[in-house]
C-alpha atoms as a PDB file:
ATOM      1  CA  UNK A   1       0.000   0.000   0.000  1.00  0.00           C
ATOM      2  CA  UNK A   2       2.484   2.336   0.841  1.00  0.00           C
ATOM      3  CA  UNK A   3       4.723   1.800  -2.211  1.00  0.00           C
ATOM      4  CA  UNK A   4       1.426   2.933  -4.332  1.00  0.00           C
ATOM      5  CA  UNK A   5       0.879   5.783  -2.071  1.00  0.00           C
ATOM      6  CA  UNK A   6       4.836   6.681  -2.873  1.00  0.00           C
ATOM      7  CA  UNK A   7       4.709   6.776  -6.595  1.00  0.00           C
ATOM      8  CA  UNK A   8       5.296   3.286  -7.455  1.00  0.00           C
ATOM      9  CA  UNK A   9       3.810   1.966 -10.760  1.00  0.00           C
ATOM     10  CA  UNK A  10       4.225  -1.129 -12.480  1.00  0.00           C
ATOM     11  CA  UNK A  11       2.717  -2.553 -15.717  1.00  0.00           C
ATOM     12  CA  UNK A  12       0.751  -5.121 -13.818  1.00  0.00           C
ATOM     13  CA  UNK A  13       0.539  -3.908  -9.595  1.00  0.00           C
ATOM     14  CA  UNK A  14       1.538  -7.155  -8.624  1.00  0.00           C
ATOM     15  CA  UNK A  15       1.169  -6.713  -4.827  1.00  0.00           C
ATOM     16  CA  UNK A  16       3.698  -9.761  -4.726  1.00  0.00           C
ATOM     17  CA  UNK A  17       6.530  -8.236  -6.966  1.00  0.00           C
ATOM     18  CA  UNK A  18       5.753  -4.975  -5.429  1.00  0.00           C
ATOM     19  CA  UNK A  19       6.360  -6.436  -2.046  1.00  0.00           C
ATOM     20  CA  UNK A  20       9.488  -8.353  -3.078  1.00  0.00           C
ATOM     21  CA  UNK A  21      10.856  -5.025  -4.893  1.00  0.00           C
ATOM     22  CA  UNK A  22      10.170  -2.757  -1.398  1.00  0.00           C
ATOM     23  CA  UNK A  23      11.656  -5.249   0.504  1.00  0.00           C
ATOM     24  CA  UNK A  24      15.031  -5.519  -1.445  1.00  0.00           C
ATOM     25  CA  UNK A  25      15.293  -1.733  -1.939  1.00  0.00           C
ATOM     26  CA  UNK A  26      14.383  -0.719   0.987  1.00  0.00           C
ATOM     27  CA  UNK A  27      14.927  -3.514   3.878  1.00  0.00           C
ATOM     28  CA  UNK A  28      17.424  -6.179   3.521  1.00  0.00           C
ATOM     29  CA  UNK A  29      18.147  -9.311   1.094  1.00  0.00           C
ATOM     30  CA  UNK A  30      19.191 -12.708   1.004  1.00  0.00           C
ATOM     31  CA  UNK A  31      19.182 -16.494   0.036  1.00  0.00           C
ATOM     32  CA  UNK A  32      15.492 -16.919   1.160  1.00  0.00           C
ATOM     33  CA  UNK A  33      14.585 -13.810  -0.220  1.00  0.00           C
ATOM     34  CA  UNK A  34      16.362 -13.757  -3.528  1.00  0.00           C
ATOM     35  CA  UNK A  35      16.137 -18.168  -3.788  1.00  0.00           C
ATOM     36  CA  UNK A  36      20.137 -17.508  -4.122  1.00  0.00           C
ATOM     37  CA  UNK A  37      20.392 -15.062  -6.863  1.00  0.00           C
ATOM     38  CA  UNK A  38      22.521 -11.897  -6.965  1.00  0.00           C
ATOM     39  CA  UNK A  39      20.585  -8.915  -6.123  1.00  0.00           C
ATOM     40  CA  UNK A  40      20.653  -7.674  -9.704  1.00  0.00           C
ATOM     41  CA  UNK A  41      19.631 -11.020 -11.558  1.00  0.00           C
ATOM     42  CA  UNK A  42      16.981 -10.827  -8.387  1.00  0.00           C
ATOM     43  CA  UNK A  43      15.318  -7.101  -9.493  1.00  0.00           C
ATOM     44  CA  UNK A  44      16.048  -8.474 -13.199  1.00  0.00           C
ATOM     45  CA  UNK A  45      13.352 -11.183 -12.868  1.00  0.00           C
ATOM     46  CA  UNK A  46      11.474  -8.947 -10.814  1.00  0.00           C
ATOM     47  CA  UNK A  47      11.132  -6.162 -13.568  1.00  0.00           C
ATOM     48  CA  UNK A  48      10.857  -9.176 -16.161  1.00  0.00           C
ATOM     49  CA  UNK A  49       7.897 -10.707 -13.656  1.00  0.00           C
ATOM     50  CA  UNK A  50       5.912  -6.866 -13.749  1.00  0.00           C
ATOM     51  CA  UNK A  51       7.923  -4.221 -15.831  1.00  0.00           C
ATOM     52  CA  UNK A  52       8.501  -0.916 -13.388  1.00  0.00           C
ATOM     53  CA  UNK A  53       6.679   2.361 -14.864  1.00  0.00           C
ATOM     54  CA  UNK A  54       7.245   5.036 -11.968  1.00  0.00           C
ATOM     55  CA  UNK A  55       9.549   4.616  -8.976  1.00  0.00           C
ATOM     56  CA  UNK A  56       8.759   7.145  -5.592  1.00  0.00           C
ATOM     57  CA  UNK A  57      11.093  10.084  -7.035  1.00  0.00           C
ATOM     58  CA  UNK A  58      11.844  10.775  -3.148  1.00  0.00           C
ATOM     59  CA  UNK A  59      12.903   7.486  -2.334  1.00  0.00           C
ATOM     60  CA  UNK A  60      15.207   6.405  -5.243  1.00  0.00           C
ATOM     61  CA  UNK A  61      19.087   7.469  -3.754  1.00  0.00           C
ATOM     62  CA  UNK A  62      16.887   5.854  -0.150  1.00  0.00           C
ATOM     63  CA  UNK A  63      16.858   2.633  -2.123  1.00  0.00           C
ATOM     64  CA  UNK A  64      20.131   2.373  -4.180  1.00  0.00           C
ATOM     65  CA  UNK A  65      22.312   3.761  -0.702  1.00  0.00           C
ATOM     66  CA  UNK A  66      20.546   0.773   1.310  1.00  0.00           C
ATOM     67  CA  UNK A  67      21.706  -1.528  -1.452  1.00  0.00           C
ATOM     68  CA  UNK A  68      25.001  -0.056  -1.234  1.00  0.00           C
ATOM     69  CA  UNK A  69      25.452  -0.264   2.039  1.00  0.00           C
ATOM     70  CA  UNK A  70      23.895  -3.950   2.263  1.00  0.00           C
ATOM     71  CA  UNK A  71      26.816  -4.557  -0.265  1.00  0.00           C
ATOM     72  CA  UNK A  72      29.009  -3.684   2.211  1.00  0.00           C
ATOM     73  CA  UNK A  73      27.493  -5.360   4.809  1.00  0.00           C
ATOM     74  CA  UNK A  74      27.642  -8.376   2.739  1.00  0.00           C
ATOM     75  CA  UNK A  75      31.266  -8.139   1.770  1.00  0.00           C
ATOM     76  CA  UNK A  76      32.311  -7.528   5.173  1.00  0.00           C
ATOM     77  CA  UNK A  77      29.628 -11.199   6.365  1.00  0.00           C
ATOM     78  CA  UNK A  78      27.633  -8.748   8.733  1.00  0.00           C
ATOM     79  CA  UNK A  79      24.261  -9.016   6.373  1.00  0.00           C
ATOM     80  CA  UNK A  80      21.567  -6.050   7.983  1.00  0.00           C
ATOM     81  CA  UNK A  81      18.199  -5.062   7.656  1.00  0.00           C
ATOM     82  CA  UNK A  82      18.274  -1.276   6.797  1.00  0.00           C
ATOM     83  CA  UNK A  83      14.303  -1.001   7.574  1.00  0.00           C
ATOM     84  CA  UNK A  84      15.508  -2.942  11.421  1.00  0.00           C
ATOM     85  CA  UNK A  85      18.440   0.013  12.294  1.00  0.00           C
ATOM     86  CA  UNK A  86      16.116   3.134  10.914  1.00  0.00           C
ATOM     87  CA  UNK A  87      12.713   1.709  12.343  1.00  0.00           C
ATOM     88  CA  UNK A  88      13.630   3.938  15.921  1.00  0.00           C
ATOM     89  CA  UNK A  89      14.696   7.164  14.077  1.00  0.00           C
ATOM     90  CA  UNK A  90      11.512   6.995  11.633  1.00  0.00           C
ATOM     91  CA  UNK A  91       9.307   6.211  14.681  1.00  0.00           C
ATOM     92  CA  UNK A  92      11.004   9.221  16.738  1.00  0.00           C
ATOM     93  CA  UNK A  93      10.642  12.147  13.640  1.00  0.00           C
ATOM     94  CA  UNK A  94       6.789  10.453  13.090  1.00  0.00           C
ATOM     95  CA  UNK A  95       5.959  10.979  16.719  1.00  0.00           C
ATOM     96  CA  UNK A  96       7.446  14.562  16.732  1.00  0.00           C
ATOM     97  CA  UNK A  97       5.213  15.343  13.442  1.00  0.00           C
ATOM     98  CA  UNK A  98       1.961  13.316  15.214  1.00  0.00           C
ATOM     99  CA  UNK A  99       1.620  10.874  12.765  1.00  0.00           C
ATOM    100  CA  UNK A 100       1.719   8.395  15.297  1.00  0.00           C
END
């Protein structure tokens, strides 16, 4: 739901593929996740599954610096979930701004 309300748009809405997409970009990714794949063969068969027409314009460098850094995290064997270490910062400025 909130990946619609954001912008995104794909050819199809595939609430599945749209999941799977938020969840790479924006969260954290592995064997389960990916059935063993590198991340970019992953969002390949993604795209291929239901082709990407709009991505949230204010989340796109959110999405390709939690890759990076999940690289990192990867390369270094400490795999993270970016959505896990920002969850008390996003809860904090949403409280301040009463949206929750």
């Amino acid at each position: 739901r909130l990946m619609k309300e954001a912008g995104y748009k794909s050819q199809n809405m595939n609430d599945d593929v749209i999941f799977l997409y938020a969840k790479v970009s924006y969260d954290e990714d592995n064997d389960d996740l990916t059935g063993g794949k590198h991340i970019q063969l992953f969002m390949e068969d993604l795209q291929a599954q239901d082709p990407i027409e709009a991505l949230p314009k204010d989340f796109i460098m959110v999405g390709r610096i939690s890759v990076m850094l999940r690289g990192l995290g990867h390369a270094l064997h400490q795999p993270r979930s970016v959505a896990k270490a920002w969850k008390p910062i996003a809860e904090s400025v949403l409280k301040n701004e009463g949206l929750l």
